[in-house]
PDB file of N, CA and C in Angstrom:
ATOM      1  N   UNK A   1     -51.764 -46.982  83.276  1.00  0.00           N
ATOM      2  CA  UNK A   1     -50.407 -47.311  83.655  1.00  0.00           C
ATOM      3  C   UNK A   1     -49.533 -47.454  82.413  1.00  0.00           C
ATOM      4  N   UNK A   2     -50.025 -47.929  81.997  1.00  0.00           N
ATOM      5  CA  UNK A   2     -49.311 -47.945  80.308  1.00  0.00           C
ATOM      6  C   UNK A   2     -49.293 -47.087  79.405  1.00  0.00           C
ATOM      7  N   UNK A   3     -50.013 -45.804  80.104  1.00  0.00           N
ATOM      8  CA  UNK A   3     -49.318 -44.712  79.229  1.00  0.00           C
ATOM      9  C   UNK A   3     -48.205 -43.998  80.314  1.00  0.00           C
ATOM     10  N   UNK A   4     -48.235 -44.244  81.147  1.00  0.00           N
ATOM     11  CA  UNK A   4     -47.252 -43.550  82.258  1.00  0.00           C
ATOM     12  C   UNK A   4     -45.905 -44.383  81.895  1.00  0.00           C
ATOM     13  N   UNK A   5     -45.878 -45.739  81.312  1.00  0.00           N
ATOM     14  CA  UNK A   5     -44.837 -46.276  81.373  1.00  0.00           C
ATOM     15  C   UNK A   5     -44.149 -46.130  79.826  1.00  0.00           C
ATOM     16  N   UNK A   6     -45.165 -45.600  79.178  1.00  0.00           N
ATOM     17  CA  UNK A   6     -44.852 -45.001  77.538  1.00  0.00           C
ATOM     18  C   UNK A   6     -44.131 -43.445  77.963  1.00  0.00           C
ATOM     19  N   UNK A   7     -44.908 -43.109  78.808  1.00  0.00           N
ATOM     20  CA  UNK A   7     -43.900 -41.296  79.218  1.00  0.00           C
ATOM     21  C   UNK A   7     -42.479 -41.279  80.041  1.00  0.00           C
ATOM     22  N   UNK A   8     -42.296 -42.150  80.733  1.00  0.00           N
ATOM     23  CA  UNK A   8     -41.293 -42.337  81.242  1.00  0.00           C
ATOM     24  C   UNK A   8     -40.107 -42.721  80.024  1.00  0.00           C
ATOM     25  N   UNK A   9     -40.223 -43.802  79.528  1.00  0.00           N
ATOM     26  CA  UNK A   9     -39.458 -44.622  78.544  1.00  0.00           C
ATOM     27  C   UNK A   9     -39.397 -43.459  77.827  1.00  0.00           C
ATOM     28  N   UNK A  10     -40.069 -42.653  77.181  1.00  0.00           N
ATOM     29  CA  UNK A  10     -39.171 -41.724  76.048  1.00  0.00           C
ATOM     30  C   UNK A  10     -38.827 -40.221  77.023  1.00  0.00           C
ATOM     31  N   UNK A  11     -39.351 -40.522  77.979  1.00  0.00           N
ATOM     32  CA  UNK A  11     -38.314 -39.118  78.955  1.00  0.00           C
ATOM     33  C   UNK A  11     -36.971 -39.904  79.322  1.00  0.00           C
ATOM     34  N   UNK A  12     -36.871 -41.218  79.278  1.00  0.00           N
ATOM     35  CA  UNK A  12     -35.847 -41.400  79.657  1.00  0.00           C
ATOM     36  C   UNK A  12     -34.883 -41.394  79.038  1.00  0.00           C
ATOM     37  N   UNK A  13     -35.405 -41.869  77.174  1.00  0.00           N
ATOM     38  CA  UNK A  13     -34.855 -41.364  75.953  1.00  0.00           C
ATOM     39  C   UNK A  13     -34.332 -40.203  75.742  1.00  0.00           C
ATOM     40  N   UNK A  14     -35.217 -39.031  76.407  1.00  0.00           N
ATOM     41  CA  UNK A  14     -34.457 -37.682  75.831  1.00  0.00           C
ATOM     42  C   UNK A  14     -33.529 -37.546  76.423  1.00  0.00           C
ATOM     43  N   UNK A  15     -33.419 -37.326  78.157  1.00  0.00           N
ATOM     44  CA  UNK A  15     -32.297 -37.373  79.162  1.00  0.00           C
ATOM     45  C   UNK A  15     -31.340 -37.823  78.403  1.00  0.00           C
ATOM     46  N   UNK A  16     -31.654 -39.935  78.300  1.00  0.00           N
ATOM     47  CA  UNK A  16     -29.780 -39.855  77.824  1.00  0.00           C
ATOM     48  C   UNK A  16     -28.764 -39.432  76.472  1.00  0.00           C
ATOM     49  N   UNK A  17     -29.873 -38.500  75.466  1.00  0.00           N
ATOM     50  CA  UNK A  17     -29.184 -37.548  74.407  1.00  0.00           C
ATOM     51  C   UNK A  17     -28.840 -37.010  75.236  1.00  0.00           C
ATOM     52  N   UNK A  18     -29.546 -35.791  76.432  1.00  0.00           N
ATOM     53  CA  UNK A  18     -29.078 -34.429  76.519  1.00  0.00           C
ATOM     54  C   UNK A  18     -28.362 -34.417  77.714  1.00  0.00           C
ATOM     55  N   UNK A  19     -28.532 -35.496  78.607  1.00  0.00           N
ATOM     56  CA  UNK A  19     -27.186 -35.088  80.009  1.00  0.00           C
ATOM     57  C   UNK A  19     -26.208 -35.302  80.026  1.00  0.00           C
ATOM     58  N   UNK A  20     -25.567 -36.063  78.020  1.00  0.00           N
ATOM     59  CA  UNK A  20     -24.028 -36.267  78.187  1.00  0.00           C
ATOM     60  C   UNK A  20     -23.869 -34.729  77.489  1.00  0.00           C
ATOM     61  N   UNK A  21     -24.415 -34.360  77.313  1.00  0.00           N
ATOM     62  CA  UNK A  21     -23.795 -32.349  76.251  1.00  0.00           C
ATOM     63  C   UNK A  21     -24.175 -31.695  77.776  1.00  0.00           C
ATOM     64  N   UNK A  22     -24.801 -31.806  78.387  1.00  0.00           N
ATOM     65  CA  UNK A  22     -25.230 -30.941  79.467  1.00  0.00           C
ATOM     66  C   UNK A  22     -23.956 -30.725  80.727  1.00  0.00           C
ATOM     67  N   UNK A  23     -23.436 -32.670  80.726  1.00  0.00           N
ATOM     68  CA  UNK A  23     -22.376 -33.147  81.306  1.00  0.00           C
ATOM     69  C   UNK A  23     -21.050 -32.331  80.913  1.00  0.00           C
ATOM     70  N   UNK A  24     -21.137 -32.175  79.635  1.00  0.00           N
ATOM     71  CA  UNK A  24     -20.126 -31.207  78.952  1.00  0.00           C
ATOM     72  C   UNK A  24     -19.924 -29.984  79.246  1.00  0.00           C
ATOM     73  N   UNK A  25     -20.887 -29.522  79.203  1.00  0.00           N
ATOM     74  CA  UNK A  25     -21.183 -28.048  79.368  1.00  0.00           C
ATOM     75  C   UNK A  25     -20.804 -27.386  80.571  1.00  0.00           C
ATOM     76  N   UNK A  26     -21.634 -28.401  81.702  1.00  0.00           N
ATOM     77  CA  UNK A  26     -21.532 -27.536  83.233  1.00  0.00           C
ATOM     78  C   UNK A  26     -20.789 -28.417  84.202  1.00  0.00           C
ATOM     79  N   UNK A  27     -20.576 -29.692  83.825  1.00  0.00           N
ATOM     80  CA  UNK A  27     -19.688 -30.767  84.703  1.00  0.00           C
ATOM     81  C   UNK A  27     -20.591 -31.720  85.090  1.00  0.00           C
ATOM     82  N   UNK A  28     -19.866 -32.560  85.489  1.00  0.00           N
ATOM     83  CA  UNK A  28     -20.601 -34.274  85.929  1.00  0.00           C
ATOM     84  C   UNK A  28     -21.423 -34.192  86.934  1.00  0.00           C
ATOM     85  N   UNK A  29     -20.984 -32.842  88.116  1.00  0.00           N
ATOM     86  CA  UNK A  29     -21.156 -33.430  89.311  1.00  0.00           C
ATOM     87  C   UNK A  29     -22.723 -32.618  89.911  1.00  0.00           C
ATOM     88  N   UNK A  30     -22.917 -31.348  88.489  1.00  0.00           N
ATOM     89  CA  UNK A  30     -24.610 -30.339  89.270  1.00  0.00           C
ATOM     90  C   UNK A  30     -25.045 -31.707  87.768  1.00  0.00           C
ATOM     91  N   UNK A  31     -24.644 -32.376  87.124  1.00  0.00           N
ATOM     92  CA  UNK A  31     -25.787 -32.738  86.808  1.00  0.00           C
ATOM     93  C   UNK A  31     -26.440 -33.984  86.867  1.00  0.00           C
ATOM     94  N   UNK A  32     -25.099 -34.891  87.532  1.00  0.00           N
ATOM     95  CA  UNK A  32     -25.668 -36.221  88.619  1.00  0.00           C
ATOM     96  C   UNK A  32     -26.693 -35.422  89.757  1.00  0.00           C
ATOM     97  N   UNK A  33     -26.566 -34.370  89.835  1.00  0.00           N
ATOM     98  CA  UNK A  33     -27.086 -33.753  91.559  1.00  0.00           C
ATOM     99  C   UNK A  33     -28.291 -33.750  90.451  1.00  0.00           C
ATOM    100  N   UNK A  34     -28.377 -32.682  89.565  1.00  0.00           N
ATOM    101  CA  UNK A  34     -30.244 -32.755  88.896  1.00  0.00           C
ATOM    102  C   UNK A  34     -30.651 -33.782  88.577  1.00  0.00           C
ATOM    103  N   UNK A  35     -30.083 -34.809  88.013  1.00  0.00           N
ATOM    104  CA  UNK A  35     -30.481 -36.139  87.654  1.00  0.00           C
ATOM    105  C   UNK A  35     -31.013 -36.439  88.720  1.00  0.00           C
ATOM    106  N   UNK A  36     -30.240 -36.416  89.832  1.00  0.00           N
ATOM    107  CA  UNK A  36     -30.494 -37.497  91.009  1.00  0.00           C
ATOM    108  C   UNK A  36     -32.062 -36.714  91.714  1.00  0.00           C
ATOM    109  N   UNK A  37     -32.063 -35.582  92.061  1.00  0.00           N
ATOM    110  CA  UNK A  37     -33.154 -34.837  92.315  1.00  0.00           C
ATOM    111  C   UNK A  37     -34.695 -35.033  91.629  1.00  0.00           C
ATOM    112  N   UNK A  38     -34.242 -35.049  90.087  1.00  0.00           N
ATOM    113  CA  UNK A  38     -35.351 -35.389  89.211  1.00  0.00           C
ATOM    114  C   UNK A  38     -36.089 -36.692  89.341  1.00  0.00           C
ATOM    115  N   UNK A  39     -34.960 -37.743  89.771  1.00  0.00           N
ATOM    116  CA  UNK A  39     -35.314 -39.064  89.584  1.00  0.00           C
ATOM    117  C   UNK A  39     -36.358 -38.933  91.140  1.00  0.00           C
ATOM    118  N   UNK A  40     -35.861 -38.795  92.426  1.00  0.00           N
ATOM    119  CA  UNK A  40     -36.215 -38.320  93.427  1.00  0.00           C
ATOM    120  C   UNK A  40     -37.478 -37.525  93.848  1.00  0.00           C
ATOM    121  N   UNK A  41     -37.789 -36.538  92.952  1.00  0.00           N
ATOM    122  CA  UNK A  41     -39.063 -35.962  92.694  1.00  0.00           C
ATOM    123  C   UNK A  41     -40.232 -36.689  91.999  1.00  0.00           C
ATOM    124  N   UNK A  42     -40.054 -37.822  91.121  1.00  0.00           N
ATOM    125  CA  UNK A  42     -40.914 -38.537  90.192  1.00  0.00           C
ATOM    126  C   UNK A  42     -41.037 -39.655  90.953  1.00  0.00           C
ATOM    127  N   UNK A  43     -40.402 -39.909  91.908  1.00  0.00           N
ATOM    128  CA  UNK A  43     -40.693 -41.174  92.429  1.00  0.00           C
ATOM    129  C   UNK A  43     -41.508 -40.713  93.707  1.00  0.00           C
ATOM    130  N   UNK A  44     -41.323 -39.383  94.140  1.00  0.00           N
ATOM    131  CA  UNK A  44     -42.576 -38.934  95.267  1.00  0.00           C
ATOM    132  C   UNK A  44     -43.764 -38.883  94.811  1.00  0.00           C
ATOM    133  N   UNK A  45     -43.794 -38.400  93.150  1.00  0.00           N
ATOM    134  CA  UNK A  45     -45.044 -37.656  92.915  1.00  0.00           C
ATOM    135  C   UNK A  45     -45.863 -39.158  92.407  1.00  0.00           C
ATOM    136  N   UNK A  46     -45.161 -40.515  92.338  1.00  0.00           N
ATOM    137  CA  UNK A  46     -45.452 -41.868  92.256  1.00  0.00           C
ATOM    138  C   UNK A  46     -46.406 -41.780  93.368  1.00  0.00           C
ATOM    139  N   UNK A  47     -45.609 -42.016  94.634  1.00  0.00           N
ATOM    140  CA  UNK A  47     -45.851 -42.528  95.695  1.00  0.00           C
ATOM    141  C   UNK A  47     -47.209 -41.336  96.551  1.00  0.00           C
ATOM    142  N   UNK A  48     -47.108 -40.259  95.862  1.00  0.00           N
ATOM    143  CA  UNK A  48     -47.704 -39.695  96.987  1.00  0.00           C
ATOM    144  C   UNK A  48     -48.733 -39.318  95.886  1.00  0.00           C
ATOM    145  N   UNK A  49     -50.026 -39.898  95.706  1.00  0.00           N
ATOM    146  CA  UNK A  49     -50.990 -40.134  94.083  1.00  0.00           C
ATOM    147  C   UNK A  49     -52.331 -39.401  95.127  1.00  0.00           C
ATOM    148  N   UNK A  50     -52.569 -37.789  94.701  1.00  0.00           N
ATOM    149  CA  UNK A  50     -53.506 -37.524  95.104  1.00  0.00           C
ATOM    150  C   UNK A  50     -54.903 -37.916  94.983  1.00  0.00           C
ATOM    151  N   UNK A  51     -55.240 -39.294  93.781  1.00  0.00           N
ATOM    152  CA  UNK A  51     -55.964 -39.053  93.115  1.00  0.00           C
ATOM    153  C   UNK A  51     -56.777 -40.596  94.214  1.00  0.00           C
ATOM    154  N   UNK A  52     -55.735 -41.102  94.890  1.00  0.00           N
ATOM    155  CA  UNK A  52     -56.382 -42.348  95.589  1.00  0.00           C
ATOM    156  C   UNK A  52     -56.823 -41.795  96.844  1.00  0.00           C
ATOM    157  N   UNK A  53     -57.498 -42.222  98.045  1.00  0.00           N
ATOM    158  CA  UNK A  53     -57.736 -41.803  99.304  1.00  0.00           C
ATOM    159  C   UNK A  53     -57.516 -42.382 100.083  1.00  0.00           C
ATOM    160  N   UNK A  54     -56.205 -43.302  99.930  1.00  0.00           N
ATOM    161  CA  UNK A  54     -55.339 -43.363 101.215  1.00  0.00           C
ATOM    162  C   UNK A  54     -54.193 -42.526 101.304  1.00  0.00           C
ATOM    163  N   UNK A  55     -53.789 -42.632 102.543  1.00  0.00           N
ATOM    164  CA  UNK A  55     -53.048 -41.867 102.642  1.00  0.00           C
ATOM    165  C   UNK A  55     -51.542 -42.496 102.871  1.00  0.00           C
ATOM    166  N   UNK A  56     -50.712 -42.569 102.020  1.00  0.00           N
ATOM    167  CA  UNK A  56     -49.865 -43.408 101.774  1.00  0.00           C
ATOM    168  C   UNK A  56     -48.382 -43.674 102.944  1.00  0.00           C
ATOM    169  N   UNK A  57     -48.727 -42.573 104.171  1.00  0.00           N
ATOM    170  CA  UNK A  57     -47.415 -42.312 105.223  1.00  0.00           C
ATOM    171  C   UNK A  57     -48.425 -43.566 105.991  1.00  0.00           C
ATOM    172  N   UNK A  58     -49.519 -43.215 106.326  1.00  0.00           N
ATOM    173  CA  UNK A  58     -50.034 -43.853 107.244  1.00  0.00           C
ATOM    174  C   UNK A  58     -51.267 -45.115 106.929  1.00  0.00           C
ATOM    175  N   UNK A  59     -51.525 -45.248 106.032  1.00  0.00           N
ATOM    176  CA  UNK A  59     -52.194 -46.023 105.240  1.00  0.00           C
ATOM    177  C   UNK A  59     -53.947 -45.864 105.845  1.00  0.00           C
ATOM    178  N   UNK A  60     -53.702 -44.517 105.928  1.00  0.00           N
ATOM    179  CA  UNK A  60     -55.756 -44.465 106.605  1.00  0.00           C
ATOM    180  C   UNK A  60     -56.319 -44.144 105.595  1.00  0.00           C
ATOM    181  N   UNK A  61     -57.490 -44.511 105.465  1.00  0.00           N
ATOM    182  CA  UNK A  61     -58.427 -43.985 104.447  1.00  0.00           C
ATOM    183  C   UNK A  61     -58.869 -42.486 104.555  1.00  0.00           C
ATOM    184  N   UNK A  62     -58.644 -41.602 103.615  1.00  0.00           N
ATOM    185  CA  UNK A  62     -58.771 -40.373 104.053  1.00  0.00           C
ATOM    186  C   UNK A  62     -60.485 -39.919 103.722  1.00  0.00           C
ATOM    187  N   UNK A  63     -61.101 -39.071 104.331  1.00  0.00           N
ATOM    188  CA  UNK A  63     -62.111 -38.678 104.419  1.00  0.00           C
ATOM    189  C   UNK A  63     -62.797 -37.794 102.742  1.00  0.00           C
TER     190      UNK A  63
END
């Protein structure tokens, strides 16, 4: 867990260099939408952890 929370913290570092030039570049509003998507995707691939055997919609133990 504590290296997941070491990868996050400096991804979160790079983001806020590069989405204010990115912000520049293409506008505020596709790159709140990728931000928001990205953030959205990392928090599924949290929640939905192939590596345990429950199954996290329904909480059964999977086979």
């Amino acid at each position: 867990m504590s290296l997941l929370m070491t990868i996050m913290g400096l991804a979160y570092g790079v983001w806020n260099l590069v989405l204010p030039g990115l912000s520049n570049r293409i506008g505020r509003r596709p790159v709140c939408a990728l931000a928001s998507a990205g953030g959205a995707i990392g928090l599924a691939l949290l929640w939905i952890d192939p590596a345990s055997r429950v199954c996290p919609i329904s909480g059964v133990t999977g086979i």
